[in-house]
N, C-alpha and C. Protein backbone atom coordinates (compact mmCIF):
# COMPACT_ATOMS: atom_id res chain seq x y z
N UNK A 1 9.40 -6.01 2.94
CA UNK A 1 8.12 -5.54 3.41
C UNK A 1 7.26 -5.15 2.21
N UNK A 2 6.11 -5.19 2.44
CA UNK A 2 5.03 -4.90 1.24
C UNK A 2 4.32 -3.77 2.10
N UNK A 3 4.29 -2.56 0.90
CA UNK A 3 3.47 -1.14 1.27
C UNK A 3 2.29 -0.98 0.74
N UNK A 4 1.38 -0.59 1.28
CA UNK A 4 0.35 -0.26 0.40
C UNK A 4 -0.19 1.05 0.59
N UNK A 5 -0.11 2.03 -0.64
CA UNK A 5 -0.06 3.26 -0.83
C UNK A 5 -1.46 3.58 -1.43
N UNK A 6 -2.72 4.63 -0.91
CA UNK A 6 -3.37 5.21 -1.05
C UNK A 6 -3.06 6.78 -1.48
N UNK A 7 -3.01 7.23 -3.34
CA UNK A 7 -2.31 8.68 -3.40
C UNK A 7 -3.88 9.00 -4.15
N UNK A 8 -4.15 10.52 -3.91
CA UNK A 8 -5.12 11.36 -4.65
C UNK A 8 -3.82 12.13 -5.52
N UNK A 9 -3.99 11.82 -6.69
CA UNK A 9 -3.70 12.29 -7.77
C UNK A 9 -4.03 14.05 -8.05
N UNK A 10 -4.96 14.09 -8.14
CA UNK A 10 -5.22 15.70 -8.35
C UNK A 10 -4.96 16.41 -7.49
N UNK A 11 -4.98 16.03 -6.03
CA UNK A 11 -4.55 16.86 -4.62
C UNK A 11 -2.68 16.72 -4.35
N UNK A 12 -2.01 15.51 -5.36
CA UNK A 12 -0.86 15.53 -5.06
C UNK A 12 -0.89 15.13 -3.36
N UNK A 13 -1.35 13.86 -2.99
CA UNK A 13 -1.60 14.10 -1.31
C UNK A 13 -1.48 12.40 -1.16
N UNK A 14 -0.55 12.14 -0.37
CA UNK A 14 -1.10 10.75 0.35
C UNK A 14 -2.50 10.65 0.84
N UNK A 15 -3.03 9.69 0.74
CA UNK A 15 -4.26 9.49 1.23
C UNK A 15 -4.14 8.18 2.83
N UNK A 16 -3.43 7.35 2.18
CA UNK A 16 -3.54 6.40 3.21
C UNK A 16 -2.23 6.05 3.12
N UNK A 17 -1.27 5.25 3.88
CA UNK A 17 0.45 4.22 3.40
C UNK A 17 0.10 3.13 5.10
N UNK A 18 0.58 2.14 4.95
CA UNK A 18 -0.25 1.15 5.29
C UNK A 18 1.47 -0.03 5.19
N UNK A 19 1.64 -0.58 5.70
CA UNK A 19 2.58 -1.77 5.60
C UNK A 19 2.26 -3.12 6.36
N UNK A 20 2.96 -4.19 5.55
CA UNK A 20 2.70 -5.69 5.54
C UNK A 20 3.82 -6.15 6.27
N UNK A 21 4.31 -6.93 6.16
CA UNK A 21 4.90 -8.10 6.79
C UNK A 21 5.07 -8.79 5.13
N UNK A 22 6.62 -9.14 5.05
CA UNK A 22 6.48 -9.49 2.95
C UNK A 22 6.11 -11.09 3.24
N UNK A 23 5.45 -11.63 4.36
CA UNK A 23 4.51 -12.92 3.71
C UNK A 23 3.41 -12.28 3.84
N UNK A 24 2.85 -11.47 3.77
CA UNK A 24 1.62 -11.12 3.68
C UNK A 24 0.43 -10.52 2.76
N UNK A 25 1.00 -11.21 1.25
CA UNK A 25 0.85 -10.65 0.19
C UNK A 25 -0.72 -11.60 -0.17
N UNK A 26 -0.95 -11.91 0.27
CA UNK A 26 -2.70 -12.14 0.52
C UNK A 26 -3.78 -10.99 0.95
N UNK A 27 -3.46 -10.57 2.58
CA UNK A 27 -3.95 -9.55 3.40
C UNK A 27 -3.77 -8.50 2.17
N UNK A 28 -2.22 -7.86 2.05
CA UNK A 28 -2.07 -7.05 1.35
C UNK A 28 -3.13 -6.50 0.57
N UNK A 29 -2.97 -7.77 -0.93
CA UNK A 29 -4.03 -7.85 -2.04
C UNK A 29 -4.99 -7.69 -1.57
N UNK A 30 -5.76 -7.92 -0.76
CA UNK A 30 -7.00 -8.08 -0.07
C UNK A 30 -7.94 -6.42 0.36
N UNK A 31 -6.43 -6.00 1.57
CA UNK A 31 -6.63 -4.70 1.41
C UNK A 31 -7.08 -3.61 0.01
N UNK A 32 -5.85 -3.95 -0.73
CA UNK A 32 -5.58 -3.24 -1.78
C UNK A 32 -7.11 -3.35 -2.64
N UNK A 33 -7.50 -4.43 -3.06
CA UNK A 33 -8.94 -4.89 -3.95
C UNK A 33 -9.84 -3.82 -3.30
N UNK A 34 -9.76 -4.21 -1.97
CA UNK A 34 -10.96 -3.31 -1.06
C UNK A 34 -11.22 -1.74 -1.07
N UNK A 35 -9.61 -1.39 -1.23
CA UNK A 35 -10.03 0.28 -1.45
C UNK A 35 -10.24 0.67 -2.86
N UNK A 36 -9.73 -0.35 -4.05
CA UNK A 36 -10.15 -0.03 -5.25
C UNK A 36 -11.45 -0.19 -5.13
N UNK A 37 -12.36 -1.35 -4.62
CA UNK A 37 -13.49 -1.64 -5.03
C UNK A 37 -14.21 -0.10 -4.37
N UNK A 38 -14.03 -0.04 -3.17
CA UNK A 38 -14.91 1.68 -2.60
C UNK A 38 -14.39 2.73 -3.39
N UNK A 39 -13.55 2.93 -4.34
CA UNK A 39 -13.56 3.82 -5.42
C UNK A 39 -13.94 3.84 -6.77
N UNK A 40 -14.59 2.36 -6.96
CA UNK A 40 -15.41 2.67 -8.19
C UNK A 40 -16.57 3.59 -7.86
N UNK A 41 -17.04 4.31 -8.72
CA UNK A 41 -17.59 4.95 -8.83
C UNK A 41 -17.52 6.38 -7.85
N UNK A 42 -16.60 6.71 -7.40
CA UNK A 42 -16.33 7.96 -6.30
C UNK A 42 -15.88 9.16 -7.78
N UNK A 43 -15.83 9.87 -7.81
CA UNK A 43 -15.40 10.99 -8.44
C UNK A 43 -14.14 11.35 -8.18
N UNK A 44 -13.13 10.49 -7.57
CA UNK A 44 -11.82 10.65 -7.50
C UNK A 44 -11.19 10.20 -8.30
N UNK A 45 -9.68 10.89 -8.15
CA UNK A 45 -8.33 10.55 -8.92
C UNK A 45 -7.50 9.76 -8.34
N UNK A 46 -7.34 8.39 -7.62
CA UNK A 46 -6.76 7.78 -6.85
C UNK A 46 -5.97 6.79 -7.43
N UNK A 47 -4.51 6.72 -7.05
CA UNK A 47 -4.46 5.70 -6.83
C UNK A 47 -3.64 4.27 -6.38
N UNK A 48 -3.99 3.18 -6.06
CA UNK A 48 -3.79 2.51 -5.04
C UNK A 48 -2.97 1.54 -5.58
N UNK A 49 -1.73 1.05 -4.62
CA UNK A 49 -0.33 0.45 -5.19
C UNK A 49 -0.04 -0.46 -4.26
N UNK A 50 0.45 -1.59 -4.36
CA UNK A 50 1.60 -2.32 -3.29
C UNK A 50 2.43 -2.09 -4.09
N UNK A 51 3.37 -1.97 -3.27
CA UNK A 51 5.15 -1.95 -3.24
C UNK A 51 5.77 -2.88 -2.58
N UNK A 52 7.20 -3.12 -3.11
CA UNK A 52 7.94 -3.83 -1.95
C UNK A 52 9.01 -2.87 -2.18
N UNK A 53 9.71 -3.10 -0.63
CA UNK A 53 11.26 -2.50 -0.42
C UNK A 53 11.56 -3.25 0.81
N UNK A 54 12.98 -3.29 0.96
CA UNK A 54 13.43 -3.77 2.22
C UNK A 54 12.69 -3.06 3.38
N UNK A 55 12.84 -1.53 2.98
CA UNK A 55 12.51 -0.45 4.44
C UNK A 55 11.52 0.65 3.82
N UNK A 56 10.66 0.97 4.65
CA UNK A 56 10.15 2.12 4.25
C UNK A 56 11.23 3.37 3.87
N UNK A 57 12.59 3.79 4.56
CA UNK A 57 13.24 4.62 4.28
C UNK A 57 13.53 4.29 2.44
N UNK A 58 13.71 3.25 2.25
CA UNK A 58 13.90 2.72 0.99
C UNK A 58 13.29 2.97 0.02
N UNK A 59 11.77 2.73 0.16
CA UNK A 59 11.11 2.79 -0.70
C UNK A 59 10.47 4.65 -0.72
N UNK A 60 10.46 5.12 0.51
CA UNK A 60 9.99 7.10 0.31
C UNK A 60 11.49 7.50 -0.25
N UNK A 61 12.77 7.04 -0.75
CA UNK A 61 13.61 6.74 -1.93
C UNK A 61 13.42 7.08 -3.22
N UNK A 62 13.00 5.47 -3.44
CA UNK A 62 12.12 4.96 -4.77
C UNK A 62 11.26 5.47 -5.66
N UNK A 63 10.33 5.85 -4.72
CA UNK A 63 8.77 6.35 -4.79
C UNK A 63 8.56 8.08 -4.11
N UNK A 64 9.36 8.91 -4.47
CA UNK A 64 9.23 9.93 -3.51
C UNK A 64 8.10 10.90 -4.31
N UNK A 65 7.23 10.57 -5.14
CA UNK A 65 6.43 11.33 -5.36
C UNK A 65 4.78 10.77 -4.46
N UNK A 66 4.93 9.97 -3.69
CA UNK A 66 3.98 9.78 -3.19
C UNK A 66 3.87 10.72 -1.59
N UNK A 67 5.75 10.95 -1.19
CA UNK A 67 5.78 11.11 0.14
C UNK A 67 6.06 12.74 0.19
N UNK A 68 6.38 13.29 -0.99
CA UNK A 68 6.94 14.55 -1.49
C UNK A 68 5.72 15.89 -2.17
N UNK A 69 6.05 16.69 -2.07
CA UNK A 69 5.13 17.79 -2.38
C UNK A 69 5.55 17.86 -3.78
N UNK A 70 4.88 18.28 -5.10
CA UNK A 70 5.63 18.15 -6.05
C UNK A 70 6.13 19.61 -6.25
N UNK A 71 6.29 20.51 -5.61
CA UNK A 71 7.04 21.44 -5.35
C UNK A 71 8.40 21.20 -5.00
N UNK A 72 8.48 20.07 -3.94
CA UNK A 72 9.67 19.95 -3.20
C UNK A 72 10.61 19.23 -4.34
N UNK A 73 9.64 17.94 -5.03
CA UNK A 73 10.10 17.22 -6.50
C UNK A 73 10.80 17.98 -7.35
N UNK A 74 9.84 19.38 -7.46
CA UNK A 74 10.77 19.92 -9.09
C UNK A 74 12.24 21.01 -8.53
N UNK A 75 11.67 21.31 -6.99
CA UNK A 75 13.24 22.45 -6.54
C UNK A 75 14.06 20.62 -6.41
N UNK A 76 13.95 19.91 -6.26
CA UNK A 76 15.01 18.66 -6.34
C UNK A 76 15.55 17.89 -7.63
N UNK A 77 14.68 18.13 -8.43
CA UNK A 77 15.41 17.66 -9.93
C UNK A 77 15.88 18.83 -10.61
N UNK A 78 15.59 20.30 -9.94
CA UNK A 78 16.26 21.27 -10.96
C UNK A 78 17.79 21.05 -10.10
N UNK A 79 17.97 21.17 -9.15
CA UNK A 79 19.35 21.30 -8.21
C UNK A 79 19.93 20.00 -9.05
N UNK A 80 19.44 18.90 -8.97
CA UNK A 80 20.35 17.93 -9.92
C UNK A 80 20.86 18.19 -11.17
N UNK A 81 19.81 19.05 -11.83
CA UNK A 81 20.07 19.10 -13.19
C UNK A 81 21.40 20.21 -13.20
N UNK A 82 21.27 21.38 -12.43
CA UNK A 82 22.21 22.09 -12.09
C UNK A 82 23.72 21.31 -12.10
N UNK A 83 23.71 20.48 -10.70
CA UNK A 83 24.92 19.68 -10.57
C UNK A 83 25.54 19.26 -11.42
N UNK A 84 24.51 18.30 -12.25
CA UNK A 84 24.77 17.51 -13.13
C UNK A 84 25.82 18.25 -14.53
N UNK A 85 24.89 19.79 -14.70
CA UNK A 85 25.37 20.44 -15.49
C UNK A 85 26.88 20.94 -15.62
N UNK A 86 27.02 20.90 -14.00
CA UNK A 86 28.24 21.66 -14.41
C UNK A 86 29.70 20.53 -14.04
N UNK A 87 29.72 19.57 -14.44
CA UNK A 87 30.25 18.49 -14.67
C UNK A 87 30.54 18.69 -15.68
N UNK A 88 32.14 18.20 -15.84
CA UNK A 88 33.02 17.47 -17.28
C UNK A 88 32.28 16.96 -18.00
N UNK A 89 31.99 17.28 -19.87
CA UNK A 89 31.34 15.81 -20.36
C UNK A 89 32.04 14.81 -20.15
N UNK A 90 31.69 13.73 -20.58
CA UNK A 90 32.50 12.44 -20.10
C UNK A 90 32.06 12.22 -21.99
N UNK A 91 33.49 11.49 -22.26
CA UNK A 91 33.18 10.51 -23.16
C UNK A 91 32.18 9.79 -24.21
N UNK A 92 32.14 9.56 -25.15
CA UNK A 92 30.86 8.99 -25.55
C UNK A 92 31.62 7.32 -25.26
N UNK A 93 30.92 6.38 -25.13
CA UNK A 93 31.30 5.12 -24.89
C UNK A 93 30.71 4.59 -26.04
N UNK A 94 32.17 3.76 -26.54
CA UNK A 94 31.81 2.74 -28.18
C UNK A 94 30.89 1.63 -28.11
């Protein structure tokens, strides 16, 4: 499937998420051109992506700073880093 993601950057906010059909990478592009072109000149921070993933579950995965608060982002990479921390070193590999 092909996504097409509308993010405001400075608000940290989805704006639009939008999905294709993955032959549909014409429409897609099409879309996509269209909301760049109504943001030239806007005073926004946007901005606008196709993706592919098998599944949307897949790709809010992938891409979880589009679907995520970046609050929710940094309490989720500190808990990793935690985990991570308190793990065996492992090895250096030759």
């Amino acid at each position: 499937m092909i996504f097409l993601v509308e993010y405001d950057r400075s608000a940290g906010s989805l704006i639009q998420f939008r999905a294709f059909a993955s032959k549909a990478h014409e429409e897609a592009d099409f879309v996509r051109l269209q909301l760049e072109i109504d943001n030239i000149g806007s005073n926004t921070d946007r901005e606008v992506v196709l993706l592919e993933a098998d599944n949307e579950d897949q790709l809010r995965l992938t891409h979880r700073r589009y679907f995520e608060s970046l609050s929710a982002l940094a309490n989720t990479k500190s808990v990793s880093r935690l985990k991570n921390s308190a793990l065996p070193s492992q090895p250096a590999k030759a």
